[in-house]
Protein backbone atom coordinates (compact mmCIF):
# COMPACT_ATOMS: atom_id res chain seq x y z
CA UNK A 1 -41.06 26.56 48.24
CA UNK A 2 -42.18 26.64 44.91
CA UNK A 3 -40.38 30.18 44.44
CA UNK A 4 -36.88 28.80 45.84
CA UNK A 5 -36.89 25.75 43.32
CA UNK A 6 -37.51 28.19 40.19
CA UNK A 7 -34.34 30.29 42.06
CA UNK A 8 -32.47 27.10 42.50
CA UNK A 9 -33.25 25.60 38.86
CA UNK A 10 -32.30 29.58 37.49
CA UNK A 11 -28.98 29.54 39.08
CA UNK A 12 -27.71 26.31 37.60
CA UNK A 13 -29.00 27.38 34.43
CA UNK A 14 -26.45 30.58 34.64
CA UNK A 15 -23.45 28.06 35.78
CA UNK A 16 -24.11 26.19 33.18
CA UNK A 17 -23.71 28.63 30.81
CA UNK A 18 -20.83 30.09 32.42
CA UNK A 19 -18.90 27.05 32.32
CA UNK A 20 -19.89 26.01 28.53
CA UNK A 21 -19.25 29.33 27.87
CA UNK A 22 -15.74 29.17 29.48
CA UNK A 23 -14.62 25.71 27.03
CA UNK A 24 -14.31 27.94 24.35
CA UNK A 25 -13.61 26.17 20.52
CA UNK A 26 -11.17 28.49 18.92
CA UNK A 27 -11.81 25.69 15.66
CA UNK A 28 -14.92 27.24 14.26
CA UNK A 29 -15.51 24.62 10.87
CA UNK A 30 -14.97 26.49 7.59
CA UNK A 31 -11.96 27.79 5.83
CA UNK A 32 -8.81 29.30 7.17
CA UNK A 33 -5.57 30.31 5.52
CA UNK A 34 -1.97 30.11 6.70
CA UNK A 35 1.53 31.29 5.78
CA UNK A 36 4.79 29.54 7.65
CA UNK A 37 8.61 30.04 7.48
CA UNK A 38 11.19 28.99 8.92
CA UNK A 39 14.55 26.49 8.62
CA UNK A 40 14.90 23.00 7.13
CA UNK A 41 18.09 20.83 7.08
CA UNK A 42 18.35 18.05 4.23
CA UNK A 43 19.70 14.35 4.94
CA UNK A 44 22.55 13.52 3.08
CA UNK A 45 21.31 11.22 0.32
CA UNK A 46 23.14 8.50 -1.13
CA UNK A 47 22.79 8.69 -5.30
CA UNK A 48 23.84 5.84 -7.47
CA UNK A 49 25.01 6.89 -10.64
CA UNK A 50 24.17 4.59 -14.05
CA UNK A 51 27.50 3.88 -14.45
CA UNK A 52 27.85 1.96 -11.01
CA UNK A 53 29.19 4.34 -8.83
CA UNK A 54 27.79 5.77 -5.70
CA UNK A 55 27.94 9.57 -4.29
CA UNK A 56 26.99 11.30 -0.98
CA UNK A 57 25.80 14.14 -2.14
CA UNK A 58 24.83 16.93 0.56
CA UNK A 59 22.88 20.46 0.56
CA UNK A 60 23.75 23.00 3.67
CA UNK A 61 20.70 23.87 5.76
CA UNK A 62 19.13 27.30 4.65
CA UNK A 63 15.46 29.19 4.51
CA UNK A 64 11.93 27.76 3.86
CA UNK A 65 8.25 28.92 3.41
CA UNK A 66 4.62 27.43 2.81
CA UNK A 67 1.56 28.64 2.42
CA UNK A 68 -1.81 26.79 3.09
CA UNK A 69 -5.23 27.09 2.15
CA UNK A 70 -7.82 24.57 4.32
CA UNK A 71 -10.30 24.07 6.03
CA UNK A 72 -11.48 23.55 9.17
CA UNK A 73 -14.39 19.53 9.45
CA UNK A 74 -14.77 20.19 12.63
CA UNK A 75 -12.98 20.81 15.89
CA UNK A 76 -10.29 18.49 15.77
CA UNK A 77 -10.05 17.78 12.21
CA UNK A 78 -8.75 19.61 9.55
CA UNK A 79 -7.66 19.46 5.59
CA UNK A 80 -5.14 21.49 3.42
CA UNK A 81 -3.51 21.99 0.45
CA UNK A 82 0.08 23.08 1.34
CA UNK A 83 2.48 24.56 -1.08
CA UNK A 84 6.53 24.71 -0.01
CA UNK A 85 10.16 25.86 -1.04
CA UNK A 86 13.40 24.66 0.47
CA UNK A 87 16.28 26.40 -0.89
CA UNK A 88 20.12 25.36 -0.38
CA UNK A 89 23.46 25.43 -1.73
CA UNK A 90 25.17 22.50 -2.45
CA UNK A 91 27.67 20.98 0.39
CA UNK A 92 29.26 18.30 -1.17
CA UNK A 93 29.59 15.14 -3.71
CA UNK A 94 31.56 12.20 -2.39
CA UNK A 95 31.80 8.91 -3.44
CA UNK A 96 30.72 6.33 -1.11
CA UNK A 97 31.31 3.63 -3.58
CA UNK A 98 32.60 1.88 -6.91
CA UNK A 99 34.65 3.24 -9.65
CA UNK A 100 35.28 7.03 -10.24
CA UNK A 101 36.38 10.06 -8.57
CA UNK A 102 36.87 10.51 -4.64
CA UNK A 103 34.59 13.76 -4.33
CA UNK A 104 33.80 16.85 -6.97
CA UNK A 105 35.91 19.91 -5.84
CA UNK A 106 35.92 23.35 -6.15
CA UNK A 107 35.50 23.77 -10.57
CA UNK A 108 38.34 25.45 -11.64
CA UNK A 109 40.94 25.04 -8.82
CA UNK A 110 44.67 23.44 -9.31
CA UNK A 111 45.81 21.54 -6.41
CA UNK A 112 49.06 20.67 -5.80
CA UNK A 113 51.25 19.04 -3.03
CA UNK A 114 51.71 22.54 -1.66
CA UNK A 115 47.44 23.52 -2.06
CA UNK A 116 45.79 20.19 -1.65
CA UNK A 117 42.59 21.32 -0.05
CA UNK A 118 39.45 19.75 -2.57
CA UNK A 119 36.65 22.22 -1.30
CA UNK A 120 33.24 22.10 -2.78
CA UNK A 121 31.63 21.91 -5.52
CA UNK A 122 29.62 24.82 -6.68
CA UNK A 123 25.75 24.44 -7.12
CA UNK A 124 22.39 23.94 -5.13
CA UNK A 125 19.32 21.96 -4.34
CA UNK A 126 16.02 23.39 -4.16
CA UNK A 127 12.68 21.86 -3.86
CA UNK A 128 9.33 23.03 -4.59
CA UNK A 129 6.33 20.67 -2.79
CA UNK A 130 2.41 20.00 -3.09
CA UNK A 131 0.79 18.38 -0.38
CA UNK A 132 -2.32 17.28 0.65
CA UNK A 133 -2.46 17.15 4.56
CA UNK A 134 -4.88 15.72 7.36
CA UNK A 135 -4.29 17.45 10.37
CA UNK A 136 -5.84 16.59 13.96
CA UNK A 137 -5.77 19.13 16.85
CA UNK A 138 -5.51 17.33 20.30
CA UNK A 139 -7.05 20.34 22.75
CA UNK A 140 -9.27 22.69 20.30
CA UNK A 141 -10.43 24.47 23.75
CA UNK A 142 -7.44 25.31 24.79
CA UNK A 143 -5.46 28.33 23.76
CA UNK A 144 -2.04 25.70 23.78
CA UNK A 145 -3.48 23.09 21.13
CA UNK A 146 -0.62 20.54 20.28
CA UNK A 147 -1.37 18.81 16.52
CA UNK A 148 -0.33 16.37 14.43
CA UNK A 149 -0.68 15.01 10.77
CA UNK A 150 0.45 13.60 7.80
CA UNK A 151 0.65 14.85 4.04
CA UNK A 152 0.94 13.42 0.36
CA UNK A 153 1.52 14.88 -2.85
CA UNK A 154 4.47 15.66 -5.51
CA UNK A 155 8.31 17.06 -5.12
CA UNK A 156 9.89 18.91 -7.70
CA UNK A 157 13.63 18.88 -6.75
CA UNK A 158 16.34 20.99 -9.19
CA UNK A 159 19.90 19.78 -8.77
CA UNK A 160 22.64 21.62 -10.11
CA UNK A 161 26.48 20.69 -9.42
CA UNK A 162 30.09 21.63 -10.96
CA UNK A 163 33.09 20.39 -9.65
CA UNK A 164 36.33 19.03 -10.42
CA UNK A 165 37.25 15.37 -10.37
CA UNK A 166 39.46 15.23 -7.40
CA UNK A 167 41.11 11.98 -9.25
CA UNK A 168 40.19 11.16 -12.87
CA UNK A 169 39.82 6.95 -13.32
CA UNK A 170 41.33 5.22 -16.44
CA UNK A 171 44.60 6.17 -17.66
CA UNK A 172 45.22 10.04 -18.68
CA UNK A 173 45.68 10.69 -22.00
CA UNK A 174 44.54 13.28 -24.87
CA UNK A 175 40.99 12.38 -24.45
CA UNK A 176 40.97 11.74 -20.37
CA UNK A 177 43.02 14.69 -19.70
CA UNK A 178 44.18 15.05 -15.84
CA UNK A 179 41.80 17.87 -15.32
CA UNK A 180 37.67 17.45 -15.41
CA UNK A 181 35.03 18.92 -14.47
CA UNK A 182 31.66 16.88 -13.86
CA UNK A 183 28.34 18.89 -14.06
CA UNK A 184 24.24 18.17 -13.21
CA UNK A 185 21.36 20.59 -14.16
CA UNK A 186 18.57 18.91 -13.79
CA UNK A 187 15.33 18.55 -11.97
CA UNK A 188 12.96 16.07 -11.64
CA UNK A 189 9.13 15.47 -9.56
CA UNK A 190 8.22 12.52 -7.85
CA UNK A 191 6.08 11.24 -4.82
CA UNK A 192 6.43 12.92 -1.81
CA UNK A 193 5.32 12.62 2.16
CA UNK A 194 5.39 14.37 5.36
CA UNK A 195 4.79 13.59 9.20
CA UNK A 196 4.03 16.55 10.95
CA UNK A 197 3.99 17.84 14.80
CA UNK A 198 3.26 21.28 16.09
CA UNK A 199 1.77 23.31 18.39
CA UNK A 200 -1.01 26.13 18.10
CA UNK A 201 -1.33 28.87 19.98
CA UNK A 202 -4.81 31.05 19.78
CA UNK A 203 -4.34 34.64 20.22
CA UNK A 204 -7.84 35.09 19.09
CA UNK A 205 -10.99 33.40 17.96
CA UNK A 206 -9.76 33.58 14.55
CA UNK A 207 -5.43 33.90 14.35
CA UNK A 208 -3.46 31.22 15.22
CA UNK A 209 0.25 30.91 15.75
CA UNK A 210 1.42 27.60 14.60
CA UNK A 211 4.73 26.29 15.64
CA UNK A 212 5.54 22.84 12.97
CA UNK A 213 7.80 20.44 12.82
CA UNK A 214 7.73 18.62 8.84
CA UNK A 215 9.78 15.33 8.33
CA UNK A 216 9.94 15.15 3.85
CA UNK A 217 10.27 12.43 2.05
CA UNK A 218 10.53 11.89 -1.57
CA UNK A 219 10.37 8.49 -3.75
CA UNK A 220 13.74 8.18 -6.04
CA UNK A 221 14.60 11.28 -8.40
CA UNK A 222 16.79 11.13 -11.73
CA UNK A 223 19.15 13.88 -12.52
CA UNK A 224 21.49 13.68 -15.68
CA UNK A 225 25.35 14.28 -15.63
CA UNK A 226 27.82 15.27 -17.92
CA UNK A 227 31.49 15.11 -18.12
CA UNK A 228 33.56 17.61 -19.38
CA UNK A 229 35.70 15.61 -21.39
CA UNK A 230 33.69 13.80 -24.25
CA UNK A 231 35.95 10.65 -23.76
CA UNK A 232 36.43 11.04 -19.91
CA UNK A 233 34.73 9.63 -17.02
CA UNK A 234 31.01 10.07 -17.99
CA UNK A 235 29.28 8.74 -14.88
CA UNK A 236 25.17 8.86 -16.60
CA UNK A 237 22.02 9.31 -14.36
CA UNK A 238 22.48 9.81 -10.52
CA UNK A 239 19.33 8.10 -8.84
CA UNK A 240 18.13 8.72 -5.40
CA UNK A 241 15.81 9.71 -2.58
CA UNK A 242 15.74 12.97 -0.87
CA UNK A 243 14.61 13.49 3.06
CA UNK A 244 14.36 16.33 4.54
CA UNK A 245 13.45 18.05 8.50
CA UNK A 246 12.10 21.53 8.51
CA UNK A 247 10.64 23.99 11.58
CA UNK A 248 8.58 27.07 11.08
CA UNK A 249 6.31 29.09 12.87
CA UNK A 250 3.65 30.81 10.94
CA UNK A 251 0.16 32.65 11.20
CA UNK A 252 -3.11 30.84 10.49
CA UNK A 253 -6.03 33.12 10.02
CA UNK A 254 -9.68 31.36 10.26
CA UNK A 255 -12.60 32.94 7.69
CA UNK A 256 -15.43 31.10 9.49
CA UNK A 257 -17.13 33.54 12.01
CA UNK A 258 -16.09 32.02 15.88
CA UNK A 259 -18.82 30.38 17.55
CA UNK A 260 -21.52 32.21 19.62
């Protein structure tokens, strides 16, 4: 009897350690590293200019990359330091209200009754970004482990626009000829968040791919204008927020040794 209780006790021993051993935690604590790219498309955002106008102004969708460094409290929670580019070229200007031109067009195009088309101005917006992030993984035994989080830190957005006024206010004259161009190089930093979503997948005990979804957002911005003609329209400082969805899938690699 005795014998078939120490066989008995033995055996569940050996399931039990064949089913802790089977809720694997592919989140050993310590430090990981991470690289993501992927595609972001920018809001338009609605800039009002110092001299009481207001313009649409719009970026095309294009590339984007990060690369994090963080590290791993414990199996659901995680911090990082995150550092991102969005590049894109410059869609359009239009105003969406007060006094000055319609849109910028394309610099150094007549148009006519015959060739009206405006087009677009040339230029781009890129943004570099700093975040902090809190992450928290939902299923850190399982090889599908959805996450989500949030992130603060800085923007650093560089706007740069020329374009012709597709109608020049005030009346034309010597010094507010019919043709002007309008032109911002500027950049500025200010705060910035993020909500993020994703999902990891755990191809080992140490590499992760990480499929995220970022939502940006930045406080308001100042860039400074310039007309071409010194006694033409001369709209100041544009002022505005930028927002911002991205999606990229990337590679996390973990430098803590997995778990026995």
């Amino acid at each position: 009897m005795k014998f078939k209780l120490l066989t008995g006790a033995a055996l569940a021993a050996i399931f039990a350690a064949s089913g802790a051993a089977a809720q694997t935690d592919y989140n050993p604590v310590g430090w990981y590293g991470a690289v993501d790219a992927g595609y972001h498309w920018p809001e338009t955002s609605e800039f009002n200019s110092s001299g009481g106008s207001s313009f649409d102004i719009k970026a095309d969708s294009d590339w984007t990359a990060f690369a994090r460094l963080g590290y791993q409290v414990n199996s659901h929670w995680r911090i990082e330091g995150e550092l991102g580019y969005r590049n894109g070229d410059l869609k359009s200007v239009i105003n969406s209200g007060g006094p000055g031109p319609v849109a910028l067009c394309s610099p150094r195009v007549i148009r006519s009754a015959a060739a009206p088309a405006c087009g677009g101005p040339d230029g781009s917006e890129n943004a570099w970004t700093l975040m902090a992030n809190v992450i928290y993984d939902i299923m850190p035994q399982s090889a599908i482990d959805p996450f989500i989080g949030a992130g603060v830190g800085a923007a650093r957005v560089k706007l740069k626009a020329n374009g012709q006024l597709s109608n020049v206010p005030g009346v034309i004259s010597g010094t507010n000829p019919a043709i002007q161009n309008l032109v911002i190089n500027d950049d500025d930093t200010a705060f910035a968040w993020q909500a993020i979503a994703g999902v990891a997948w755990h191809a080992t005990d140490r590499l992760s791919v990480d499929l995220t979804y970022r939502y940006l957002g930045t406080s308001d911005l100042n860039f400074a204008s310039a007309g071409t003609a010194p006694g033409g329209y001369q709209p100041g400082t544009f002022q505005g927020d930028v927002r911002d969805s991205s999606v990229t899938l990337g590679v996390r690699y973990s430098f803590a040794p997995p778990p026995p």
